[in-house]
PDB file of N, CA and C in Angstrom:
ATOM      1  N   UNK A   1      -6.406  -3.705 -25.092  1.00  0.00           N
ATOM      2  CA  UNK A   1      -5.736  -3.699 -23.803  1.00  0.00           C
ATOM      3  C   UNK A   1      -6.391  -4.743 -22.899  1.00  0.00           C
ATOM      4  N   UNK A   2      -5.482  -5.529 -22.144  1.00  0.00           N
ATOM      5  CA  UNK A   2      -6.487  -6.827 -21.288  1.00  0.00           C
ATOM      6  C   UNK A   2      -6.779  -5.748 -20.020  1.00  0.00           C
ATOM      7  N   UNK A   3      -7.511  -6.537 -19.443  1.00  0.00           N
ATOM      8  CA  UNK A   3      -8.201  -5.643 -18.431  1.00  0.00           C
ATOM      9  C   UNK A   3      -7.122  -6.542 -17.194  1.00  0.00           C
ATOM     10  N   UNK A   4      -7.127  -5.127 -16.159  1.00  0.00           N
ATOM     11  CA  UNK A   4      -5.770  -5.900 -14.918  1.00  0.00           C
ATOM     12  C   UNK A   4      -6.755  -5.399 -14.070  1.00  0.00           C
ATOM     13  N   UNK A   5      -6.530  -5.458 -12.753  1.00  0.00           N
ATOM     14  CA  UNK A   5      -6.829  -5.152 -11.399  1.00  0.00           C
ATOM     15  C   UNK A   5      -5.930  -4.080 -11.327  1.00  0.00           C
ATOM     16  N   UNK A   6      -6.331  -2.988 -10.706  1.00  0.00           N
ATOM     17  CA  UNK A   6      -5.562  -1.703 -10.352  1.00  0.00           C
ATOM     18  C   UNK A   6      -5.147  -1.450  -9.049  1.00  0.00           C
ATOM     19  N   UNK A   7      -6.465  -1.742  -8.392  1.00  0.00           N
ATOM     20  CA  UNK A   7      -6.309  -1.545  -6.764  1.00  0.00           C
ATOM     21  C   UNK A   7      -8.085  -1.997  -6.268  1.00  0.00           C
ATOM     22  N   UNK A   8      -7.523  -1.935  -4.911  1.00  0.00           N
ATOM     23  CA  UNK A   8      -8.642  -2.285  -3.984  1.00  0.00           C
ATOM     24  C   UNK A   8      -8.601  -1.974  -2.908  1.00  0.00           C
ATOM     25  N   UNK A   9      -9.764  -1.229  -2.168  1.00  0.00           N
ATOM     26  CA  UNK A   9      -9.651  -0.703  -1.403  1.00  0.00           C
ATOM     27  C   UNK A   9     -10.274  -1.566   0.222  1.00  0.00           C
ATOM     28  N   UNK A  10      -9.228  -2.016   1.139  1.00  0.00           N
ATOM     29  CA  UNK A  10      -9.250  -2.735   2.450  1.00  0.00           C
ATOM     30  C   UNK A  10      -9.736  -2.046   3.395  1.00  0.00           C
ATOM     31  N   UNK A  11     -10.932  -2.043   4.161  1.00  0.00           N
ATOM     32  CA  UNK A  11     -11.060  -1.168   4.985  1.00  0.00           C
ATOM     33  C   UNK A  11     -10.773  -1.595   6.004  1.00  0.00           C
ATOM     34  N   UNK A  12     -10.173  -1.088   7.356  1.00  0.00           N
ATOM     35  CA  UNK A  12      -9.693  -2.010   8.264  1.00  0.00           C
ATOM     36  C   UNK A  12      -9.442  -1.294   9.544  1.00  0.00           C
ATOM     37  N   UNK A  13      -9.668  -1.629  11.144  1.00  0.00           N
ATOM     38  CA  UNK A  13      -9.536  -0.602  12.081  1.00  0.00           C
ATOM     39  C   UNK A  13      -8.374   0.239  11.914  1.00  0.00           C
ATOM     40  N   UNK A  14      -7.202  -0.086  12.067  1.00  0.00           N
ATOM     41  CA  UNK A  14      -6.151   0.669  11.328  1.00  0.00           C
ATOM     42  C   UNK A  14      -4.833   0.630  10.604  1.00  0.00           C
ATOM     43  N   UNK A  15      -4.908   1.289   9.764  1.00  0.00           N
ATOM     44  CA  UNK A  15      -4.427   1.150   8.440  1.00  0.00           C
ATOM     45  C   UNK A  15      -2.189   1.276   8.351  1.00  0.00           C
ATOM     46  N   UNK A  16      -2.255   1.922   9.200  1.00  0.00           N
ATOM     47  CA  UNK A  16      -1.082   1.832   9.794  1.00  0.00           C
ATOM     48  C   UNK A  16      -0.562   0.546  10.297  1.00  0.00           C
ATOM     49  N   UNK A  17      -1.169  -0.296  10.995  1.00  0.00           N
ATOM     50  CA  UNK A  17      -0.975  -1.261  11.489  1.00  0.00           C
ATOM     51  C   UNK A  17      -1.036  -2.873  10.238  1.00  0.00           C
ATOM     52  N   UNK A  18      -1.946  -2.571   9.906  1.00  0.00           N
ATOM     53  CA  UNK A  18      -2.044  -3.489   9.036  1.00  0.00           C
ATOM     54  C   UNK A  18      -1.501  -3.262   7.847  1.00  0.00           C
ATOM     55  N   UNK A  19      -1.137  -2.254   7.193  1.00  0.00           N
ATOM     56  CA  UNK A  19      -0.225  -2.377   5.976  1.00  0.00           C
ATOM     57  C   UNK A  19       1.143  -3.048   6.467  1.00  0.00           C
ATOM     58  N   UNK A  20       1.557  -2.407   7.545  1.00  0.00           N
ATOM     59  CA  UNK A  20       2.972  -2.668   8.088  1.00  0.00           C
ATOM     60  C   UNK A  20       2.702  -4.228   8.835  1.00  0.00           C
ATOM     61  N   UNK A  21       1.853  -5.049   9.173  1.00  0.00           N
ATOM     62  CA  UNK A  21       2.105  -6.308   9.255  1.00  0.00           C
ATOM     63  C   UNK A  21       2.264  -7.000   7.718  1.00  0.00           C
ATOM     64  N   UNK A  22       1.130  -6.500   6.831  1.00  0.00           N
ATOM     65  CA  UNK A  22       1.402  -6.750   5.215  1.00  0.00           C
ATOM     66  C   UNK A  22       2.928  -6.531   4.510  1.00  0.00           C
ATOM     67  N   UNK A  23       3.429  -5.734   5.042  1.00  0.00           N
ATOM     68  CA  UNK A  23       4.525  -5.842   4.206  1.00  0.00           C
ATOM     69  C   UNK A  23       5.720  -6.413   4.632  1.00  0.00           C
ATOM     70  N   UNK A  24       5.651  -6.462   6.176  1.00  0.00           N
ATOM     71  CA  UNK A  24       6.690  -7.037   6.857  1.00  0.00           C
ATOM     72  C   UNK A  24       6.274  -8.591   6.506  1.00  0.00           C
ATOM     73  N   UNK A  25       5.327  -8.721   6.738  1.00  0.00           N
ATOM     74  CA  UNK A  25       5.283 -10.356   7.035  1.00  0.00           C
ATOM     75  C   UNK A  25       5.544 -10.744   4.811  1.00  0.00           C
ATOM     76  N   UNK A  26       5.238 -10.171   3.790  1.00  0.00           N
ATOM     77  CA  UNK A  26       5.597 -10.473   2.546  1.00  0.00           C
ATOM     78  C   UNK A  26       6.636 -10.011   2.377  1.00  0.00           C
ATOM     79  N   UNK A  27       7.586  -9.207   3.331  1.00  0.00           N
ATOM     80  CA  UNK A  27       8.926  -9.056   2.728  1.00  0.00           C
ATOM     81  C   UNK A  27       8.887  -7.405   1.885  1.00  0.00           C
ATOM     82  N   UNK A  28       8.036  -6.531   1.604  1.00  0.00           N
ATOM     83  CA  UNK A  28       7.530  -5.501   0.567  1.00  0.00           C
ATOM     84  C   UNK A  28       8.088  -4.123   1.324  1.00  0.00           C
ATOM     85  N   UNK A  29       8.575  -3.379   0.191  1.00  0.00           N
ATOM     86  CA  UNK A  29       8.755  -1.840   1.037  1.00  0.00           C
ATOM     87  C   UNK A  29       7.136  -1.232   1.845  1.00  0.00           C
ATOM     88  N   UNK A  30       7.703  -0.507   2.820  1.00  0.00           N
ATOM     89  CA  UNK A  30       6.631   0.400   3.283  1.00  0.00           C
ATOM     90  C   UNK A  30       5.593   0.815   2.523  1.00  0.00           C
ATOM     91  N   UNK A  31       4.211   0.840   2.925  1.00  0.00           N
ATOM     92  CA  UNK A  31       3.188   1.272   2.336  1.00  0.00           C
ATOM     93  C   UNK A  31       3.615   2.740   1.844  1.00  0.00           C
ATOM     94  N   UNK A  32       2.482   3.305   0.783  1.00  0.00           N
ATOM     95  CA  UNK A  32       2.788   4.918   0.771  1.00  0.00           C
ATOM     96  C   UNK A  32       1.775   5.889   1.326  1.00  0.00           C
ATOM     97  N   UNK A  33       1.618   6.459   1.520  1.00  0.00           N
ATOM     98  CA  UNK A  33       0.435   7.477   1.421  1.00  0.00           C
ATOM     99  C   UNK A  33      -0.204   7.750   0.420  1.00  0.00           C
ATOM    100  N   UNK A  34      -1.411   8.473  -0.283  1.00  0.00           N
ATOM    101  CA  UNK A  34      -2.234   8.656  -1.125  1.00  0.00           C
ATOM    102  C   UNK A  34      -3.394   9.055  -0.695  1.00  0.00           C
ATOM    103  N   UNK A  35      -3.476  10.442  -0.720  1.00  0.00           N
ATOM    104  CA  UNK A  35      -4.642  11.164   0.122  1.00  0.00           C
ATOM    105  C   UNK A  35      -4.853  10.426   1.459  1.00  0.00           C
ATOM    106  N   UNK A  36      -6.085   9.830   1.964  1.00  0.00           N
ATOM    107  CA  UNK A  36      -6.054   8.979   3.298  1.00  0.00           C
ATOM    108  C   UNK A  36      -5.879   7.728   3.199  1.00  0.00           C
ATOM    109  N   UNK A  37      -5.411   6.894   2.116  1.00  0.00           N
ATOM    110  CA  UNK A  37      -5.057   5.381   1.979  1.00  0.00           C
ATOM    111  C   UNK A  37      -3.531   5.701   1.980  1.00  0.00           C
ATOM    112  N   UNK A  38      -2.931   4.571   3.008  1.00  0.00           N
ATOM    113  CA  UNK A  38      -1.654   3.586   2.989  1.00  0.00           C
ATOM    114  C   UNK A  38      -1.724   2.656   2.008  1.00  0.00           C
ATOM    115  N   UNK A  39      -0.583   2.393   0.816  1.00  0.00           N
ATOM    116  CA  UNK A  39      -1.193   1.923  -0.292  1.00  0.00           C
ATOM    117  C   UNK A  39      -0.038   0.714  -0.311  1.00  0.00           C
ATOM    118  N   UNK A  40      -0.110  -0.629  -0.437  1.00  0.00           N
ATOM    119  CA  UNK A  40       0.273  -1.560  -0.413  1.00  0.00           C
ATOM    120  C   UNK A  40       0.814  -2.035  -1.829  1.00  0.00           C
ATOM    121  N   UNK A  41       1.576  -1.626  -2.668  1.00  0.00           N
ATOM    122  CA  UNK A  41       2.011  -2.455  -4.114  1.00  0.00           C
ATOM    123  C   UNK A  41       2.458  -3.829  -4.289  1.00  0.00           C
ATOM    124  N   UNK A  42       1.294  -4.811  -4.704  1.00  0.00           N
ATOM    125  CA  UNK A  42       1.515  -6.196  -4.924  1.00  0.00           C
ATOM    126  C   UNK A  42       1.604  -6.182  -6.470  1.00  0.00           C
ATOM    127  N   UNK A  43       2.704  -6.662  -7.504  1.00  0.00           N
ATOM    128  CA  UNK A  43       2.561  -6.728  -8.440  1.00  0.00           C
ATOM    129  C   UNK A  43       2.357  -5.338  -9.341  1.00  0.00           C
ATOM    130  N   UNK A  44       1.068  -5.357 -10.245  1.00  0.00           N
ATOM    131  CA  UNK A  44       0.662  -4.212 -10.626  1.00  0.00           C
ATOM    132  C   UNK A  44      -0.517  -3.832  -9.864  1.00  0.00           C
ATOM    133  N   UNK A  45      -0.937  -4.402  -8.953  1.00  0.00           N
ATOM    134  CA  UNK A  45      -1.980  -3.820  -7.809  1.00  0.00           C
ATOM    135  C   UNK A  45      -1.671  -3.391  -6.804  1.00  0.00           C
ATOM    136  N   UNK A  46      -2.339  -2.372  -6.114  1.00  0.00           N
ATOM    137  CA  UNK A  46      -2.042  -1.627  -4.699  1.00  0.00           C
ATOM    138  C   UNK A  46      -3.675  -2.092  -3.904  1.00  0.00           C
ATOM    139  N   UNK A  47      -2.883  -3.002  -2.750  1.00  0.00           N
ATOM    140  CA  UNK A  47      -4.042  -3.041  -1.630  1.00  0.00           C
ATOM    141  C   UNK A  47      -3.943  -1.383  -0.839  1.00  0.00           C
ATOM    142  N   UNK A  48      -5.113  -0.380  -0.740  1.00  0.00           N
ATOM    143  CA  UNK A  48      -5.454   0.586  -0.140  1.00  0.00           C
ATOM    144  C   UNK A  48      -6.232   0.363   0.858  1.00  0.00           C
ATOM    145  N   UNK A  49      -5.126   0.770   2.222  1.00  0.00           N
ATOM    146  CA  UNK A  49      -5.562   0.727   3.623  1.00  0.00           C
ATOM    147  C   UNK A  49      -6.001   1.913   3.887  1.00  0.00           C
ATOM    148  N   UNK A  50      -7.872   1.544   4.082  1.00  0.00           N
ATOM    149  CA  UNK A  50      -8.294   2.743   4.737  1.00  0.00           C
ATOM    150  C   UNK A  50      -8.407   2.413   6.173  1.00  0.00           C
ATOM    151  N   UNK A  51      -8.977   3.455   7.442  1.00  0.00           N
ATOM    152  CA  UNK A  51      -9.393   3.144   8.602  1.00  0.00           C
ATOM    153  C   UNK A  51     -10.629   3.299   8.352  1.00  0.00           C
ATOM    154  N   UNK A  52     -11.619   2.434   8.879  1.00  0.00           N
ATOM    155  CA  UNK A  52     -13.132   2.111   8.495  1.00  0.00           C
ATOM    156  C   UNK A  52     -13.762   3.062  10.221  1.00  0.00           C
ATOM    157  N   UNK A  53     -14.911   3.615   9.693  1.00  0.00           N
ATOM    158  CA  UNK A  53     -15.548   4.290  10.727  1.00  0.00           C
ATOM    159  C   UNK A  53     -16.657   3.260  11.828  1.00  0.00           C
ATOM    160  N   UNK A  54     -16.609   1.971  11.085  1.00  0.00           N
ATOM    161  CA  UNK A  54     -17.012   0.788  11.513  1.00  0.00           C
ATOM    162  C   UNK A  54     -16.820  -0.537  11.542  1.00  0.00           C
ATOM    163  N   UNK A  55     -17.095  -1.556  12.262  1.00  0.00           N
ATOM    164  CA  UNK A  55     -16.256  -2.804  12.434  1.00  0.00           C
ATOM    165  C   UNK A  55     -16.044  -3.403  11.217  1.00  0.00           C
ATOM    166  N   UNK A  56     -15.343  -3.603  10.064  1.00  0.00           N
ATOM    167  CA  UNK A  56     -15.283  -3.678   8.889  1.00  0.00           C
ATOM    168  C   UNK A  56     -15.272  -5.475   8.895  1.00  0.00           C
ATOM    169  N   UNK A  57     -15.834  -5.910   8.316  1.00  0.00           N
ATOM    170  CA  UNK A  57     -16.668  -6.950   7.812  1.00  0.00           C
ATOM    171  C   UNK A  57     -14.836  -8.037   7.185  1.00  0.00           C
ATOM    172  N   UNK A  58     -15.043  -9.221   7.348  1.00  0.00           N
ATOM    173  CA  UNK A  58     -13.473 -10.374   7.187  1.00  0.00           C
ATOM    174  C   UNK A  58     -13.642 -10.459   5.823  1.00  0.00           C
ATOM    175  N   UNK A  59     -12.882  -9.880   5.056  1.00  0.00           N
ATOM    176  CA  UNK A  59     -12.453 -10.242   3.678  1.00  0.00           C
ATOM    177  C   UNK A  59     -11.459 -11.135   3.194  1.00  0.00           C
ATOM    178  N   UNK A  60     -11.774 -12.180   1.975  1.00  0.00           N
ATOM    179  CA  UNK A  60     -10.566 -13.158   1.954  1.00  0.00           C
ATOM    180  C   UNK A  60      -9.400 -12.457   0.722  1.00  0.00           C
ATOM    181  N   UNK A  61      -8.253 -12.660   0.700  1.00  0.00           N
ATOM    182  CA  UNK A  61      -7.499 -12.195  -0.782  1.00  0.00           C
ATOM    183  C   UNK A  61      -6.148 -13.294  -0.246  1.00  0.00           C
ATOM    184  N   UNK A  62      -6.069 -13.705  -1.901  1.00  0.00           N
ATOM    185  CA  UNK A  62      -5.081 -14.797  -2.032  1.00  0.00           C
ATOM    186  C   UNK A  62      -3.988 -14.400  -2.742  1.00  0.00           C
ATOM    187  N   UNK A  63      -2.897 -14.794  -2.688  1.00  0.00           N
ATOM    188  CA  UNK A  63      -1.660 -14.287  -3.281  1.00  0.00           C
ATOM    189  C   UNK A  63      -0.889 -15.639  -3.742  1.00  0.00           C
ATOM    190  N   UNK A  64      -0.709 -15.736  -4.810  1.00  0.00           N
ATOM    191  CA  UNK A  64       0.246 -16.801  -5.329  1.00  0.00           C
ATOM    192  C   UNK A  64       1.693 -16.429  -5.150  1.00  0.00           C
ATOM    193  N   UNK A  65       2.508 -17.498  -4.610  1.00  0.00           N
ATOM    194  CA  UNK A  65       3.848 -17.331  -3.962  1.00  0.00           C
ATOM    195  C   UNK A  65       4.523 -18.141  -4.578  1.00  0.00           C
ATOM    196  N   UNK A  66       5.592 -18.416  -4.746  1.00  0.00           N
ATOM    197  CA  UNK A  66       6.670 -19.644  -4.977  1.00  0.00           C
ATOM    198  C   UNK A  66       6.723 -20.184  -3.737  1.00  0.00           C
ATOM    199  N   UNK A  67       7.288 -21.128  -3.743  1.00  0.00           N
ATOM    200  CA  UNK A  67       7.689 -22.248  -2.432  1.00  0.00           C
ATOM    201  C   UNK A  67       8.736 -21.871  -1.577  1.00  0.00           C
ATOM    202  N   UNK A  68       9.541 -20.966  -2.429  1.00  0.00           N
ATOM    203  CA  UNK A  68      10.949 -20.204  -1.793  1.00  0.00           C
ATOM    204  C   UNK A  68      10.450 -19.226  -0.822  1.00  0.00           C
ATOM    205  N   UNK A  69       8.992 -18.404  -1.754  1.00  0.00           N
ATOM    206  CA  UNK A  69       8.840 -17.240  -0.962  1.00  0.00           C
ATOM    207  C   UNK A  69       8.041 -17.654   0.040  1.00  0.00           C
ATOM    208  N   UNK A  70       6.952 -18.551   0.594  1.00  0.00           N
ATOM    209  CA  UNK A  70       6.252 -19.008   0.665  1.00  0.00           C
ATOM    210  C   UNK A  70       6.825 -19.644   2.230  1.00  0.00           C
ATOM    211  N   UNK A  71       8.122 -20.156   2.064  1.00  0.00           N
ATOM    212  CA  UNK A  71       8.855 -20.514   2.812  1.00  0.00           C
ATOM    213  C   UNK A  71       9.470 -19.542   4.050  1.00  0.00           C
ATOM    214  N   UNK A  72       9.716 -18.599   3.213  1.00  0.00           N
ATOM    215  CA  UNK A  72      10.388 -16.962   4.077  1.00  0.00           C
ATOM    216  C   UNK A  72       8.835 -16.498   4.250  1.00  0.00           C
ATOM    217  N   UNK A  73       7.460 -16.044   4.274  1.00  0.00           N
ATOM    218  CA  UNK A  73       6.603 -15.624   4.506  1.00  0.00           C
ATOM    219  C   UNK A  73       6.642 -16.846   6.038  1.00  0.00           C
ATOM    220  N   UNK A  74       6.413 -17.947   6.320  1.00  0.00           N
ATOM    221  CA  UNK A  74       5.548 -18.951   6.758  1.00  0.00           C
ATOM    222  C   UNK A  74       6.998 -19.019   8.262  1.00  0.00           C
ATOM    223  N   UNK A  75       8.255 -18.429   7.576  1.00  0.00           N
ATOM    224  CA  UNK A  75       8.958 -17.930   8.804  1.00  0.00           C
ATOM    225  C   UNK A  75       9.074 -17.143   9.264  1.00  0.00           C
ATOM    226  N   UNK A  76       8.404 -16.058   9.025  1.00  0.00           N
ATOM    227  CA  UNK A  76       8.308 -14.190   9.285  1.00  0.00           C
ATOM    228  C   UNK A  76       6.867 -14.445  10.275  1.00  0.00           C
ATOM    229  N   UNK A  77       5.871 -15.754  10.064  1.00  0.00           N
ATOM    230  CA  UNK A  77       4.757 -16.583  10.775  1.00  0.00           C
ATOM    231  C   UNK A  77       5.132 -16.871  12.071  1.00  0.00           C
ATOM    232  N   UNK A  78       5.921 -17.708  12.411  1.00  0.00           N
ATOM    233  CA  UNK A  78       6.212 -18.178  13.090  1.00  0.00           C
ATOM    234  C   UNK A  78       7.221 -17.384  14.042  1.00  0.00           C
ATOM    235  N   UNK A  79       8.422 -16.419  13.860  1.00  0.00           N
ATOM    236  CA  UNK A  79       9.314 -15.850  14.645  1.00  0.00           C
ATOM    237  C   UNK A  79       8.161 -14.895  14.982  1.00  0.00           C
ATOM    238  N   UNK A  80       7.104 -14.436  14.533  1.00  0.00           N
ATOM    239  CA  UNK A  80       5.910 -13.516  15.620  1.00  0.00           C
ATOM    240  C   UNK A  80       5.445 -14.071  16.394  1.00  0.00           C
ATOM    241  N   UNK A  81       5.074 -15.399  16.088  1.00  0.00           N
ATOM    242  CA  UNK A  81       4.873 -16.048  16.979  1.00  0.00           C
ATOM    243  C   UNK A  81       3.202 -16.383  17.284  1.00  0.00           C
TER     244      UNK A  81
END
């Protein structure tokens, strides 16, 4: 079996907020619930939004896009403004 990424867990002031800029701004259904993580499905991975009990530290994560999608992300950018 190859080994995949399953999930990862984002800690972040709050988790509500930031899944729902994550999925709006990629276009993705609503996060889910899962005990206290909002769970984000990219692919076969789920980014898990926790709320951190402290100022949680800038993490980087990259996502490979097409140019099409890439295009509709970079305008979902800009109409926020």
């Amino acid at each position: 079996m190859a080994i995949k990424l399953n999930h990862t867990i984002v800690n972040v002031r709050d988790k509500r907020t930031s899944a729902k800029f994550l999925t709006e701004l990629f276009g993705l259904p609503p996060a889910t619930p899962f005990i206290h993580f909002l769970c984000v499905q990219i692919g076969d991975t789920t980014l898990d939004f926790c709320d951190a009990d402290y100022d949680p530290e800038p993490q980087h994560y990259a996502f490979l896009v097409s140019e099409k999608e890439f295009d509709q992300i970079f305008g979902r950018i800009k109409a926020k403004g």
